[in-house]
PDB file of N, CA and C in Angstrom:
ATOM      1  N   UNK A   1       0.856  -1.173   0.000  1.00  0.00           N
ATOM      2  CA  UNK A   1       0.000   0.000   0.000  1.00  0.00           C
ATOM      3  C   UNK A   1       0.901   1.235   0.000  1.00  0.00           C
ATOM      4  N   UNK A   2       0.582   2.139  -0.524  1.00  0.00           N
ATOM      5  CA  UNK A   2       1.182   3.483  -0.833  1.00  0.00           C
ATOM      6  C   UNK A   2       0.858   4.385   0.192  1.00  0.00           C
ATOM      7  N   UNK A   3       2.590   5.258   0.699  1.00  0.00           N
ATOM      8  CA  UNK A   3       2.176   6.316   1.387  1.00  0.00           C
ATOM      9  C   UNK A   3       2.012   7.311   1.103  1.00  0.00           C
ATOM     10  N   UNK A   4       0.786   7.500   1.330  1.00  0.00           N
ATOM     11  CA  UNK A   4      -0.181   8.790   0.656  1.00  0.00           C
ATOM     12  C   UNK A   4       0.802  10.510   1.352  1.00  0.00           C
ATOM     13  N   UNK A   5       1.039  10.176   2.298  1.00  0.00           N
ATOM     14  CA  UNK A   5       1.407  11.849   3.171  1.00  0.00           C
ATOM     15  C   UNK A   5       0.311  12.305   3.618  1.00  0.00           C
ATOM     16  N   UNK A   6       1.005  13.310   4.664  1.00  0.00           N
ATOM     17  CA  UNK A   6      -0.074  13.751   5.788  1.00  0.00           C
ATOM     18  C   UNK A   6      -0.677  15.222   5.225  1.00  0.00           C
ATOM     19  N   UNK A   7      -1.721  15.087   5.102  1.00  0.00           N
ATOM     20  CA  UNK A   7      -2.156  16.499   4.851  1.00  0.00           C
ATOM     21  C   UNK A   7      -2.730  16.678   3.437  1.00  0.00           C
ATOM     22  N   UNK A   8      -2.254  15.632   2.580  1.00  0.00           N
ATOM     23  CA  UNK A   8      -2.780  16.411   1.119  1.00  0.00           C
ATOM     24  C   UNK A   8      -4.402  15.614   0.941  1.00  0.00           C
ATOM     25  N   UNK A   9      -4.773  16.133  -0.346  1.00  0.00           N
ATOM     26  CA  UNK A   9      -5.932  15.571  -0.645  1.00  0.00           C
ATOM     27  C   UNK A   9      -6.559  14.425  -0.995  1.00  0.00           C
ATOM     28  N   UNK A  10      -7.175  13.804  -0.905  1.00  0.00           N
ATOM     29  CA  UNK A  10      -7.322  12.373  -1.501  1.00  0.00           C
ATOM     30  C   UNK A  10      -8.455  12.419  -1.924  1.00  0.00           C
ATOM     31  N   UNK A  11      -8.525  12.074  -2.877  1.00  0.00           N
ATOM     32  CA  UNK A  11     -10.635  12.942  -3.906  1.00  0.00           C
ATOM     33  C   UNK A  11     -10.336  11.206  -5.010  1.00  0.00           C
ATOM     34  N   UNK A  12     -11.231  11.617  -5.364  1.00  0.00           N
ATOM     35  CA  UNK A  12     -11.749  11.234  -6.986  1.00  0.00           C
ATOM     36  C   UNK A  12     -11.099   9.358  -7.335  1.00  0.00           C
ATOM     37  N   UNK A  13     -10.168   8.911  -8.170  1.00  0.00           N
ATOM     38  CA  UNK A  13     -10.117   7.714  -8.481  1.00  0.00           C
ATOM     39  C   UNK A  13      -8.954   7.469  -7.520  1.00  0.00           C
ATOM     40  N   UNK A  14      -8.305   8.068  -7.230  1.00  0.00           N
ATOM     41  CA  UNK A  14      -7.552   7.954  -5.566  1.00  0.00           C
ATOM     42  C   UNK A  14      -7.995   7.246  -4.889  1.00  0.00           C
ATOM     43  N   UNK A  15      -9.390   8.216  -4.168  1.00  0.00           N
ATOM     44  CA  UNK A  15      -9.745   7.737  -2.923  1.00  0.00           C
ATOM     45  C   UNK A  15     -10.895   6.480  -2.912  1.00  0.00           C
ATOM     46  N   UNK A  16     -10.993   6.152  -3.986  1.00  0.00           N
ATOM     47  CA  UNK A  16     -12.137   5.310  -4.539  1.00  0.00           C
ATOM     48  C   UNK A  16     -11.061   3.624  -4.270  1.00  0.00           C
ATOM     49  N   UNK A  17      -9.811   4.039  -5.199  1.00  0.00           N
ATOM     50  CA  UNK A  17      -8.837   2.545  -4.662  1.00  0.00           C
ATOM     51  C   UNK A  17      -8.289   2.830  -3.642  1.00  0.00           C
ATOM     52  N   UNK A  18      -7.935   3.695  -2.536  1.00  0.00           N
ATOM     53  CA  UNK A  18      -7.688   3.781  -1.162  1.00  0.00           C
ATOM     54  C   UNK A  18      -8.983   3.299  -0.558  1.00  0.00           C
ATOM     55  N   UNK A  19      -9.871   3.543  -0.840  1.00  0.00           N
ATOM     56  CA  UNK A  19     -11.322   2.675   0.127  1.00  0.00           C
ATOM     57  C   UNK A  19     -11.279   1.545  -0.215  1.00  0.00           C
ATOM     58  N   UNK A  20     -10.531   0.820  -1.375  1.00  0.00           N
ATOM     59  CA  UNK A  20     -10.869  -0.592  -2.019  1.00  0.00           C
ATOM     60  C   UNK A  20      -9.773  -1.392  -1.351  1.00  0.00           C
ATOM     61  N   UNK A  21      -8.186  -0.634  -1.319  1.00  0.00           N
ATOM     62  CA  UNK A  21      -7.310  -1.333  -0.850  1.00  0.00           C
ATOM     63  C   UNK A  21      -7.602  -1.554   1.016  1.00  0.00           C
ATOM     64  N   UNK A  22      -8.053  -0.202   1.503  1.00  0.00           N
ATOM     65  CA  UNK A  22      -8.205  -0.473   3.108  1.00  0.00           C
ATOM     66  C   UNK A  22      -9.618  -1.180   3.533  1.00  0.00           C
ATOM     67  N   UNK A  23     -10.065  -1.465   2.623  1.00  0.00           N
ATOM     68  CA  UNK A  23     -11.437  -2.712   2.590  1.00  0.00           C
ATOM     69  C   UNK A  23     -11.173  -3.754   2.729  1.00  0.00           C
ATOM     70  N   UNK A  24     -10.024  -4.247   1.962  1.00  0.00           N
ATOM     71  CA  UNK A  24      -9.875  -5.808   1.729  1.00  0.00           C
ATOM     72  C   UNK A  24      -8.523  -5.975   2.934  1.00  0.00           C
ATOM     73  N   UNK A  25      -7.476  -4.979   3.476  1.00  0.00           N
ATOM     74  CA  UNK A  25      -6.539  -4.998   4.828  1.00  0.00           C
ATOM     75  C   UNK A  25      -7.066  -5.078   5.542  1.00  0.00           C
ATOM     76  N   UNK A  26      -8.529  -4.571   6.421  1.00  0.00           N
ATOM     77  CA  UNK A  26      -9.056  -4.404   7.018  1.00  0.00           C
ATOM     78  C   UNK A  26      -9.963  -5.810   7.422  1.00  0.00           C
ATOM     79  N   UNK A  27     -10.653  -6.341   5.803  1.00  0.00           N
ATOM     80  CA  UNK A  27     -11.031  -7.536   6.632  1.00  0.00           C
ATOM     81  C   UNK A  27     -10.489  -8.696   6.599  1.00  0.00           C
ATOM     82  N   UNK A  28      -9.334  -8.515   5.979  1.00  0.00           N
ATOM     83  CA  UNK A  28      -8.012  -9.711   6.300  1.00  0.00           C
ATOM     84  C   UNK A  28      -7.551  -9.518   8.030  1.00  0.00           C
ATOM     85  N   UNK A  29      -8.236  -8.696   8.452  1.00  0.00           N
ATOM     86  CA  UNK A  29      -7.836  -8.840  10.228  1.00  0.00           C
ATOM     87  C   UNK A  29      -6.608  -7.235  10.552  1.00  0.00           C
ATOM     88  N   UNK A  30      -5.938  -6.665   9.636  1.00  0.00           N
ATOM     89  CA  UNK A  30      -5.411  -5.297   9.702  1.00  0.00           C
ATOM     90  C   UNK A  30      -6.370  -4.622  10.613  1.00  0.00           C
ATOM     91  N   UNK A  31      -5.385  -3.745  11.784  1.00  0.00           N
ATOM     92  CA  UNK A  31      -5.770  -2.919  12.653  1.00  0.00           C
ATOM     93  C   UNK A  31      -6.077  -1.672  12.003  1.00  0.00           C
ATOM     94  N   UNK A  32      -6.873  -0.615  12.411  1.00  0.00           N
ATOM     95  CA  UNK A  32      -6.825   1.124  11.651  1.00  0.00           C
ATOM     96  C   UNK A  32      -5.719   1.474  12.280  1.00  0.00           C
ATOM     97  N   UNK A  33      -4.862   1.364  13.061  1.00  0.00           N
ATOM     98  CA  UNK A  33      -3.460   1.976  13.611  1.00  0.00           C
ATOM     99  C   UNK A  33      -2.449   1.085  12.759  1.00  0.00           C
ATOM    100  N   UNK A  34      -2.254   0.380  12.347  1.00  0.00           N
ATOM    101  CA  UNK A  34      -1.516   0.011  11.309  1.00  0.00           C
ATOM    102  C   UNK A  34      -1.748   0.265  10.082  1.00  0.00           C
ATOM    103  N   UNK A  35      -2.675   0.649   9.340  1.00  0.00           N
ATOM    104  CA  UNK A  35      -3.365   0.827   7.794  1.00  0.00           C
ATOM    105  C   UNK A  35      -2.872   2.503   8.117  1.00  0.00           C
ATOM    106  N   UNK A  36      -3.378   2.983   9.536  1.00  0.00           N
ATOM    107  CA  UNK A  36      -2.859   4.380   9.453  1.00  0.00           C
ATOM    108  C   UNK A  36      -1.454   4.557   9.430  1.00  0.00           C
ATOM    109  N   UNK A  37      -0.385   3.771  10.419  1.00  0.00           N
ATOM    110  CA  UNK A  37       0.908   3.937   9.584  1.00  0.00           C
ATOM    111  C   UNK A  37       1.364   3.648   8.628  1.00  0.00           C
ATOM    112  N   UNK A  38       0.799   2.651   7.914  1.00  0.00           N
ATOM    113  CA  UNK A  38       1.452   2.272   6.961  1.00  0.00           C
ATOM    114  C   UNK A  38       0.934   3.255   5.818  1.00  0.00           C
ATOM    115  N   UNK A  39       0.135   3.945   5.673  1.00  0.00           N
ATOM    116  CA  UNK A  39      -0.623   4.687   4.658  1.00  0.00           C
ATOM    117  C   UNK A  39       0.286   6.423   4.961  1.00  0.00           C
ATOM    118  N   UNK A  40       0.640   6.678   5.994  1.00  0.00           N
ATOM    119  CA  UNK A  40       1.025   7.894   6.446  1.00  0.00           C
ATOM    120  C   UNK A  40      -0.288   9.217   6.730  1.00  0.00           C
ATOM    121  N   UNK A  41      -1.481   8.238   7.227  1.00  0.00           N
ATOM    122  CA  UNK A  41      -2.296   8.826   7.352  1.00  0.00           C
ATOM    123  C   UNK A  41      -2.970   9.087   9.045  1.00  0.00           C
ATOM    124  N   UNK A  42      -3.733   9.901   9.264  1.00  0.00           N
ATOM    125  CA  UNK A  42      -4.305   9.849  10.688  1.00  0.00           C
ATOM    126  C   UNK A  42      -5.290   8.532  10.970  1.00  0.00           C
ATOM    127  N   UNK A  43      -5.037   8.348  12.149  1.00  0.00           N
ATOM    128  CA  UNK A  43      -6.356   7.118  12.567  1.00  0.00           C
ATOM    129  C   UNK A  43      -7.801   7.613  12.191  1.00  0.00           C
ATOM    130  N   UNK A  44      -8.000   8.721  12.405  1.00  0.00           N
ATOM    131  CA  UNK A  44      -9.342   9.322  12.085  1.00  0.00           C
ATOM    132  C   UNK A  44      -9.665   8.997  10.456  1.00  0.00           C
ATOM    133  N   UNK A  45      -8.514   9.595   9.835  1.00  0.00           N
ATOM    134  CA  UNK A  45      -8.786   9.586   8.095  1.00  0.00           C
ATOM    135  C   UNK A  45      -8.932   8.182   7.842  1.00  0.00           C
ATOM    136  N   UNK A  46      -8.089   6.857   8.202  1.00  0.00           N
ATOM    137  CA  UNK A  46      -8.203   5.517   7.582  1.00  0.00           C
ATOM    138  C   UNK A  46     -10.031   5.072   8.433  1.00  0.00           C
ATOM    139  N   UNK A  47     -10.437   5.745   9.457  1.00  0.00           N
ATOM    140  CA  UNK A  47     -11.787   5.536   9.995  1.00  0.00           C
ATOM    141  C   UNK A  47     -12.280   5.624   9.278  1.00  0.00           C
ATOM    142  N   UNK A  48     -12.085   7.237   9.032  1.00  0.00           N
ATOM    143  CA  UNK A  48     -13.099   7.651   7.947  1.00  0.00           C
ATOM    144  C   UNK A  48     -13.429   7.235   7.040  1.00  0.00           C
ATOM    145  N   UNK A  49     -12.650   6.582   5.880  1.00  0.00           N
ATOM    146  CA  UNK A  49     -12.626   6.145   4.850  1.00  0.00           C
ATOM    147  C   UNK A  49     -13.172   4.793   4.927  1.00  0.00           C
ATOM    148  N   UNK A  50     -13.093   3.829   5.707  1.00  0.00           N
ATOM    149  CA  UNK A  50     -13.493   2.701   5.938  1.00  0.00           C
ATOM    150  C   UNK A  50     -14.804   2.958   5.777  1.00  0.00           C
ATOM    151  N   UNK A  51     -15.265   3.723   7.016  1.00  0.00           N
ATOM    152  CA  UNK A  51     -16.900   4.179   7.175  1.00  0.00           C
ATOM    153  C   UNK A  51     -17.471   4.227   5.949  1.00  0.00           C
ATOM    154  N   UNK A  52     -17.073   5.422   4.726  1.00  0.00           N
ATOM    155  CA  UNK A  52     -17.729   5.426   3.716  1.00  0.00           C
ATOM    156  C   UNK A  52     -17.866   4.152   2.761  1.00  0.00           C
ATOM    157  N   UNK A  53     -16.503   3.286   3.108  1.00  0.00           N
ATOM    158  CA  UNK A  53     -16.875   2.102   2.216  1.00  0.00           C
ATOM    159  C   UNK A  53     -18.230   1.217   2.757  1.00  0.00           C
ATOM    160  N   UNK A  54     -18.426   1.406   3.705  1.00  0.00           N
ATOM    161  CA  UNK A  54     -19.415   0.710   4.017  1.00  0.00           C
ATOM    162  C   UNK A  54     -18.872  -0.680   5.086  1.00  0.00           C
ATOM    163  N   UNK A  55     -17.839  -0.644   5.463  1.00  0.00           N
ATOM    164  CA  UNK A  55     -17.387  -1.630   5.983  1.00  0.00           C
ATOM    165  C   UNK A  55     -17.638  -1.525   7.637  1.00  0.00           C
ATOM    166  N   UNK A  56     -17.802  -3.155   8.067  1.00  0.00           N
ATOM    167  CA  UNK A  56     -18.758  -2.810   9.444  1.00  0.00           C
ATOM    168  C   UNK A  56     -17.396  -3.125  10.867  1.00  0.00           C
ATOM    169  N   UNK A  57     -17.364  -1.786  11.776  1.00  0.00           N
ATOM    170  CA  UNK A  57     -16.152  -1.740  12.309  1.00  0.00           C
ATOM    171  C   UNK A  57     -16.032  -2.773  13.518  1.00  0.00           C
ATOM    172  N   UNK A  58     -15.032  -3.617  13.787  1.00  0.00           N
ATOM    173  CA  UNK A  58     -14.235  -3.968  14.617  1.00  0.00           C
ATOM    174  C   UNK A  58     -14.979  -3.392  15.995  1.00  0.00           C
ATOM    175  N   UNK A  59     -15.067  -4.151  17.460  1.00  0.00           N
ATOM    176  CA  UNK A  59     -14.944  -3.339  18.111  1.00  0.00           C
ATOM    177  C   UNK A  59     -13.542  -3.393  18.628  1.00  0.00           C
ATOM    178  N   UNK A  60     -13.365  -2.577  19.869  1.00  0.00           N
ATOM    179  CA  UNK A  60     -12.035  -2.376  20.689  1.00  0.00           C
ATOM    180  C   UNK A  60     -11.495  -4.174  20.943  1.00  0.00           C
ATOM    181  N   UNK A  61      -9.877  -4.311  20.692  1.00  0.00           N
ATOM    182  CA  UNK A  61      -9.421  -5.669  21.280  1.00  0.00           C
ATOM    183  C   UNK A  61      -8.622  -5.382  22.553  1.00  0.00           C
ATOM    184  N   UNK A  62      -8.647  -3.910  22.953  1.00  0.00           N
ATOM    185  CA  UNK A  62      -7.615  -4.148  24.259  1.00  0.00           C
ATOM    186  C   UNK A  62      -8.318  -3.804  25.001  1.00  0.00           C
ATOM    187  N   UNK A  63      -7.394  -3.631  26.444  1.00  0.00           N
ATOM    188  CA  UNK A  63      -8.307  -3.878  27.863  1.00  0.00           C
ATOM    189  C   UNK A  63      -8.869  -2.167  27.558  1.00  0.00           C
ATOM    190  N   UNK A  64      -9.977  -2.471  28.554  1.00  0.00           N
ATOM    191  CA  UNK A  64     -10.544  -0.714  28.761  1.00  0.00           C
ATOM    192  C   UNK A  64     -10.297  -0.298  30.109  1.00  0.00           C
ATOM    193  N   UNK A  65     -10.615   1.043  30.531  1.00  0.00           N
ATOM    194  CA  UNK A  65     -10.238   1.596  31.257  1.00  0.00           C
ATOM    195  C   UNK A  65     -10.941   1.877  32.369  1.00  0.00           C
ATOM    196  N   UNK A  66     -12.020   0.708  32.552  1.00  0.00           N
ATOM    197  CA  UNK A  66     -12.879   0.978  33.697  1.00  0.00           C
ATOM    198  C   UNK A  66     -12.141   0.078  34.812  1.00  0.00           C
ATOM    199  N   UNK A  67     -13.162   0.375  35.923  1.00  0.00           N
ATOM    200  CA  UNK A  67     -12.578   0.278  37.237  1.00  0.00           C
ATOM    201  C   UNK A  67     -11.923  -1.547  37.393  1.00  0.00           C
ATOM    202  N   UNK A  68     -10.869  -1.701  38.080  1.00  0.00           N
ATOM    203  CA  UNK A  68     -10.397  -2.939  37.801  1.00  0.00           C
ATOM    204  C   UNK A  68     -11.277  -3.830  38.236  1.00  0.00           C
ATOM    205  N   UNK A  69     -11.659  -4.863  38.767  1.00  0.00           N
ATOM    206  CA  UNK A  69     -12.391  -6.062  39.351  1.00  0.00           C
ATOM    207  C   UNK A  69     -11.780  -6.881  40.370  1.00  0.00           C
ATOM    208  N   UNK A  70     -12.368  -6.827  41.090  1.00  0.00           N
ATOM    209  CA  UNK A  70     -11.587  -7.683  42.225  1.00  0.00           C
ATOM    210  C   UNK A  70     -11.993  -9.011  42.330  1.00  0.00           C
TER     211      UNK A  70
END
């Protein structure tokens, strides 16, 4: 996968095979914090983009931050 860079635009037949390539990483088991480094993009933007493909998200795999359990 290609690193896009931080900040520029991603429109039109771009972002159409960036939604196609982080569609098929994504449900091969790829994290959005890895698709986001490896892309040179924000976690938010590889979200984002997922979202519009229509792809149905992951929930959280690590521990959360509520009160411990005794």
């Amino acid at each position: 996968m290609e690193n896009l860079g931080k900040g520029r635009r991603v429109i039109g037949g771009e972002r159409k095979k960036l939604r196609t390539e982080l569609k098929r990483e994504y449900a091969a088991g790829r994290s959005i914090r890895d698709l986001a480094a490896e892309t040179g993009r924000s976690y938010g933007f590889v979200h984002g983009v997922l979202s519009e493909s229509g792809v149905k998200l992951r929930g959280r795999g690590g521990p959360t931050r509520g009160k411990k359990k005794r």
